[in-house]
C-alpha atoms as a PDB file:
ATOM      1  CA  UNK A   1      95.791  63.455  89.094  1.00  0.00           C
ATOM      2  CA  UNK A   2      95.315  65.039  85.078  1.00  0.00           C
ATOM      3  CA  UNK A   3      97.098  67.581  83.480  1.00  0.00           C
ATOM      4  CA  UNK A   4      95.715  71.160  84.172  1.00  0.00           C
ATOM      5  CA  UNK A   5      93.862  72.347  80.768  1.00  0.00           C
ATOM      6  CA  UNK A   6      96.369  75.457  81.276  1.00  0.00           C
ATOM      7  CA  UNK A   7      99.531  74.702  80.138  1.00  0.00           C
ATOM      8  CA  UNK A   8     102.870  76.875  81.188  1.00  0.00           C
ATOM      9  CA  UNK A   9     105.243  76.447  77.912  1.00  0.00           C
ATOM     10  CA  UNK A  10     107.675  78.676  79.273  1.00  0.00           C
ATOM     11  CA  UNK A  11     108.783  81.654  81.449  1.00  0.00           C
ATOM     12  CA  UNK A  12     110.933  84.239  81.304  1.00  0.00           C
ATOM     13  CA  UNK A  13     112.191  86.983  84.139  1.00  0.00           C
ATOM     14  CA  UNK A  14     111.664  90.759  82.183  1.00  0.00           C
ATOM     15  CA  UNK A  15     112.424  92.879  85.136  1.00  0.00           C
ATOM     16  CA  UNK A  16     113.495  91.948  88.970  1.00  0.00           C
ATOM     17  CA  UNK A  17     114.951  94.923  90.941  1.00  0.00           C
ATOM     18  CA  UNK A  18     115.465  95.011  94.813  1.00  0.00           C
ATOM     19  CA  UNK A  19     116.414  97.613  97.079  1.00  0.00           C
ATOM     20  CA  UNK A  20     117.650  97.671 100.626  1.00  0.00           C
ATOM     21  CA  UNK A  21     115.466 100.096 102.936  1.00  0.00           C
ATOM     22  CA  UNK A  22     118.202 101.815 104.999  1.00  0.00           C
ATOM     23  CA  UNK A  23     115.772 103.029 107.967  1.00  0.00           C
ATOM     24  CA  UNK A  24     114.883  98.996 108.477  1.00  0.00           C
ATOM     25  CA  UNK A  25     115.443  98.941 112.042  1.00  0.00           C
ATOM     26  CA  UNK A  26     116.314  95.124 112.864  1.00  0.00           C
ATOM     27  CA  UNK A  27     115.630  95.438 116.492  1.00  0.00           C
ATOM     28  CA  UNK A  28     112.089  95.961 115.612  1.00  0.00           C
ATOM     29  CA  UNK A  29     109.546  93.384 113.664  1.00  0.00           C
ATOM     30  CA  UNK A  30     109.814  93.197 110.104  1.00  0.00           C
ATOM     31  CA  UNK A  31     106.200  93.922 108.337  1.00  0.00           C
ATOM     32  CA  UNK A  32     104.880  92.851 105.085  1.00  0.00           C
ATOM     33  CA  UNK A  33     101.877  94.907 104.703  1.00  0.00           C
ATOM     34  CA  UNK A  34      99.264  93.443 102.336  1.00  0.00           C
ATOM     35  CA  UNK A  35      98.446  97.307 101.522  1.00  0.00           C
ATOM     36  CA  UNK A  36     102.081  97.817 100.370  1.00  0.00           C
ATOM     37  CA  UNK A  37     102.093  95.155  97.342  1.00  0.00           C
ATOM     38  CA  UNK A  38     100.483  95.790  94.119  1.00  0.00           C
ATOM     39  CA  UNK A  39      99.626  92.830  91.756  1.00  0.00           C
ATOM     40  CA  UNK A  40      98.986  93.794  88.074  1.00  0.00           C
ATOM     41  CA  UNK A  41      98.726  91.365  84.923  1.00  0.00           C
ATOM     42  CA  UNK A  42      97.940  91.531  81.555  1.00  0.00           C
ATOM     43  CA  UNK A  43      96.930  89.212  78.727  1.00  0.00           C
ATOM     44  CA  UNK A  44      97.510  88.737  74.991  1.00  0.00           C
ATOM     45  CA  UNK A  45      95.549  86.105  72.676  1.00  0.00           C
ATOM     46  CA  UNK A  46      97.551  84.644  70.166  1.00  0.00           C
ATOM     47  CA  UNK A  47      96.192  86.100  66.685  1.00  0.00           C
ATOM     48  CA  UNK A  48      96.995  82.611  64.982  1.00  0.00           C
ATOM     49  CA  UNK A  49      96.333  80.443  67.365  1.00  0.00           C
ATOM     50  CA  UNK A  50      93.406  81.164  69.988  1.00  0.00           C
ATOM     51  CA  UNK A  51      94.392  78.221  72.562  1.00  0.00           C
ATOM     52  CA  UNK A  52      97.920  80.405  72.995  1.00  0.00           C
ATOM     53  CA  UNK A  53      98.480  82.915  75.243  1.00  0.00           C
ATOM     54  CA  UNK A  54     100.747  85.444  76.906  1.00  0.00           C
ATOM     55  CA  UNK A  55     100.784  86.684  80.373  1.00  0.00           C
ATOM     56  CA  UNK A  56     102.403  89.117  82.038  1.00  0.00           C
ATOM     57  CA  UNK A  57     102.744  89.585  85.898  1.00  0.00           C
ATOM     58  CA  UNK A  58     104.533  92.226  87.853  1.00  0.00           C
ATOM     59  CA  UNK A  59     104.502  91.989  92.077  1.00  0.00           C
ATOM     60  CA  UNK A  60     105.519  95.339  93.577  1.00  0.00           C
ATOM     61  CA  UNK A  61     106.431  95.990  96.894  1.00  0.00           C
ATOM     62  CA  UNK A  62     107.022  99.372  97.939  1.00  0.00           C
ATOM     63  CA  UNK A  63     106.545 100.000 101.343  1.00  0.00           C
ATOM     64  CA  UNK A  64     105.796 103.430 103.260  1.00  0.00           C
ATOM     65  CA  UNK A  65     108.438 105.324 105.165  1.00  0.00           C
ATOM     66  CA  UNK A  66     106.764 104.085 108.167  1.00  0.00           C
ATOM     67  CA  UNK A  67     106.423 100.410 107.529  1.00  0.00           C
ATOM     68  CA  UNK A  68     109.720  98.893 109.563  1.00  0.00           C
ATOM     69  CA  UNK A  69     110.367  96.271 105.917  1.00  0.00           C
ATOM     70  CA  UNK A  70     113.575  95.413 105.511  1.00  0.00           C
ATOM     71  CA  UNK A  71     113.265  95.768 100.889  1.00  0.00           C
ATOM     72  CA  UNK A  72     111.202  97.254  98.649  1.00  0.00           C
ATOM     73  CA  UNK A  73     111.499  95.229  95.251  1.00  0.00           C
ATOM     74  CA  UNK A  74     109.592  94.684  91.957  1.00  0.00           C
ATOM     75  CA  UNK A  75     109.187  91.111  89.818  1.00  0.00           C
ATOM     76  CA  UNK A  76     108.047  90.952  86.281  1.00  0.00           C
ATOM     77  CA  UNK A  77     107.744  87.354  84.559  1.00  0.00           C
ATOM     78  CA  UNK A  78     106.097  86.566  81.393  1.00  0.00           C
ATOM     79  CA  UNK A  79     104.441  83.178  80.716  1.00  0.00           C
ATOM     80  CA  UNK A  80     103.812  81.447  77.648  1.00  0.00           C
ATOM     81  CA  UNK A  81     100.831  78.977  78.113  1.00  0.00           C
ATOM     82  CA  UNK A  82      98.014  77.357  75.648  1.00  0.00           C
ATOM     83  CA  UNK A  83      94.846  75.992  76.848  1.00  0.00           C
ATOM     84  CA  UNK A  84      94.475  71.645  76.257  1.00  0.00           C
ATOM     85  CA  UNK A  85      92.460  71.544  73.377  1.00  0.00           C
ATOM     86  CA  UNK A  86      90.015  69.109  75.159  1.00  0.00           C
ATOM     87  CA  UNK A  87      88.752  72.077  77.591  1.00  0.00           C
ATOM     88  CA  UNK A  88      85.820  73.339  76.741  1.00  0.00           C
ATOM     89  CA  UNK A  89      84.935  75.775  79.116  1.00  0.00           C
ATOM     90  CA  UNK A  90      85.198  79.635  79.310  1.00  0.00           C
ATOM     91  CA  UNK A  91      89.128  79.598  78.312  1.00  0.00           C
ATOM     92  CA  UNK A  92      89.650  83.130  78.946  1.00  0.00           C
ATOM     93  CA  UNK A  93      88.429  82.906  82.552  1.00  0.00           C
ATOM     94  CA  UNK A  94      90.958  79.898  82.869  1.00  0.00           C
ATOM     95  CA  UNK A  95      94.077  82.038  81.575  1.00  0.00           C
ATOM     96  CA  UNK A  96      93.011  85.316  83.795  1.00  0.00           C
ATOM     97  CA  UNK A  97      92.537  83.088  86.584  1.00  0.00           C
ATOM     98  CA  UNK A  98      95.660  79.888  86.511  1.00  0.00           C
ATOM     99  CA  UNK A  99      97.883  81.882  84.543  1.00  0.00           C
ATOM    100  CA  UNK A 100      99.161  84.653  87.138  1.00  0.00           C
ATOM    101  CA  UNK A 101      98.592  82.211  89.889  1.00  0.00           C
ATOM    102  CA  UNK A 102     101.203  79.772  88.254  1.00  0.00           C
ATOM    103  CA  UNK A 103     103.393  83.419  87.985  1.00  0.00           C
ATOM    104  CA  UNK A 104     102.668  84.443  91.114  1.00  0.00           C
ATOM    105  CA  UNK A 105     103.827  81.737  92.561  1.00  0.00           C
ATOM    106  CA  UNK A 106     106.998  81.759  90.515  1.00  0.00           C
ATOM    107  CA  UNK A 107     107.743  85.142  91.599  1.00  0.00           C
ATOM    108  CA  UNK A 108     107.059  83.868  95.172  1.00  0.00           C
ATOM    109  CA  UNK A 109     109.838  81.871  95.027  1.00  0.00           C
ATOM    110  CA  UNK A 110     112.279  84.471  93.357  1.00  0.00           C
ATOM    111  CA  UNK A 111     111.430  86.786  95.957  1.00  0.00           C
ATOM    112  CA  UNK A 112     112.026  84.288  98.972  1.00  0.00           C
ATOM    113  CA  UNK A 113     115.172  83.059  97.541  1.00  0.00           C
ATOM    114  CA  UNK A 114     116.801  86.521  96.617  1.00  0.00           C
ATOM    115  CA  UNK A 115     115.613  87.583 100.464  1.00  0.00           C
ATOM    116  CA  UNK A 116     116.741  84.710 102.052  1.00  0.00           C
ATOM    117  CA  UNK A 117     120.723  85.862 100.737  1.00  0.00           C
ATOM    118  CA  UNK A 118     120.255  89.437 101.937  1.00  0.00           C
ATOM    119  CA  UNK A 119     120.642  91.713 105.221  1.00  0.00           C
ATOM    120  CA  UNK A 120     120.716  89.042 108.206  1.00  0.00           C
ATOM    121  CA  UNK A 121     118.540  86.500 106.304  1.00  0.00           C
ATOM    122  CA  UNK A 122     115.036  88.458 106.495  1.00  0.00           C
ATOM    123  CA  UNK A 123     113.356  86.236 104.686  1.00  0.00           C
ATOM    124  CA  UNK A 124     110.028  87.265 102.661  1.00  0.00           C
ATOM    125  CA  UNK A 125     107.954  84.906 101.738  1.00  0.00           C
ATOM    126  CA  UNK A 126     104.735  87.092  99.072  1.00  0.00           C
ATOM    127  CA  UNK A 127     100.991  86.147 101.053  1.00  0.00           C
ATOM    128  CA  UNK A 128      98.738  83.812  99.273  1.00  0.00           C
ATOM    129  CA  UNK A 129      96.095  85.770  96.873  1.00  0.00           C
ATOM    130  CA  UNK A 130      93.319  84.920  94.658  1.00  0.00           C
ATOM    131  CA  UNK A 131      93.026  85.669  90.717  1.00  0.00           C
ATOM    132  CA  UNK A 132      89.604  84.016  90.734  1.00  0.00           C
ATOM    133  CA  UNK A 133      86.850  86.753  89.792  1.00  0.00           C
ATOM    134  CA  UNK A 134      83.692  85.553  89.755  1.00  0.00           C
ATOM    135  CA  UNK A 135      81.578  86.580  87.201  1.00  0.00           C
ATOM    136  CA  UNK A 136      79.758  89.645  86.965  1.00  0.00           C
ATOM    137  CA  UNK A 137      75.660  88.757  86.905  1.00  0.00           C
ATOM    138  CA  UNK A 138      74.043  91.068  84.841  1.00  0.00           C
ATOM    139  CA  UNK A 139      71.819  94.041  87.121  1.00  0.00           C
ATOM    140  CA  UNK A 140      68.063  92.784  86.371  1.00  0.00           C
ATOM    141  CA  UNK A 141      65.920  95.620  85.099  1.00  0.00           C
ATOM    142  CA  UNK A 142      64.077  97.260  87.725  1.00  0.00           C
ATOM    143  CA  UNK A 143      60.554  96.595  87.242  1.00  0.00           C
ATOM    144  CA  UNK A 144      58.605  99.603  85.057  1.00  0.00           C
ATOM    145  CA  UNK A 145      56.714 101.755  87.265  1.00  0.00           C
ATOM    146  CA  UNK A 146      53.231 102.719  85.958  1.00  0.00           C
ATOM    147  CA  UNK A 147      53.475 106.525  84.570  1.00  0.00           C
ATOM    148  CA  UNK A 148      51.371 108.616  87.538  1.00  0.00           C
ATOM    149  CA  UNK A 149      47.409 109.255  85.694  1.00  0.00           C
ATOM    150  CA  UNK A 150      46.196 112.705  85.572  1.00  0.00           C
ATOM    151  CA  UNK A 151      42.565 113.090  87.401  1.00  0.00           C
ATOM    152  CA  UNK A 152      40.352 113.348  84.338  1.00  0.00           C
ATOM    153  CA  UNK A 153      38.042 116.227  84.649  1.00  0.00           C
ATOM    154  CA  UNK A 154      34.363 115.363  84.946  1.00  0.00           C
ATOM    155  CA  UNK A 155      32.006 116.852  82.613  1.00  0.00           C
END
């Protein structure tokens, strides 16, 4: 085991708001459609110091009428991190990948917990998801295509 290059400093909780859906009908399954959460984060370099970093993750759930969930609820949680000094790879691709996926899983756990206290313990546990983007390869040039010749007239 090593210390991840990514390094969580500290977190704070900037918005967490949930909301009973009174048409939940608990004779019927509960459903956590992966279509009904929206994952959004966003980034900010340190202008002093290019190993720190902020990011910010909000996890919103907001179900349709017709999806039988029992909340609808939204989690924001900034992170302060800095990359280890010693990594020497592509440090942006670290942050944008290990940085909401520390978050996420933070927000996991806030959502779970505040569930598990609520309307005959229907528990929601977020699904696992991936921040990892691979990068983009560059679209080759399509080869040049000879300009058509004009018959030359004989004479």
């Amino acid at each position: 085991m090593h210390p991840s290059p990514l390094q969580l400093e500290h977190y704070f909780v900037t918005d967490l708001h949930f909301s009973f859906n009174r048409a939940f009908d608990g004779n019927k399954a509960m459903e956590l459609k992966f279509e009904n959460l929206a994952v959004q984060s966003a980034f900010l370099q340190d202008d002093k110091d290019a190993s720190k970093w902020q990011v910010t993750l909000k996890v919103i759930h907001q179900p349709a009428v017709t999806v039988n969930s029992p909340y609808s609820f939204s989690v924001e949680i900034v992170g302060l991190f800095h990359v280890l000094p010693a990594y020497h790879h592509d440090k942006e691709l670290l942050v944008k990948t290990n940085g909401p996926s520390m978050l996420y899983g933070i927000a996991r756990e806030y959502v779970r917990s505040f569930t598990s206290i609520g309307f005959n313990n229907y528990v929601i546990v977020l699904p696992s998801v991936s921040f990892f983007e691979p990068a983009q390869k560059p679209a080759s040039p399509a080869p040049a295509t000879p300009a058509p010749t004009q018959p030359q007239a004989a004479g």
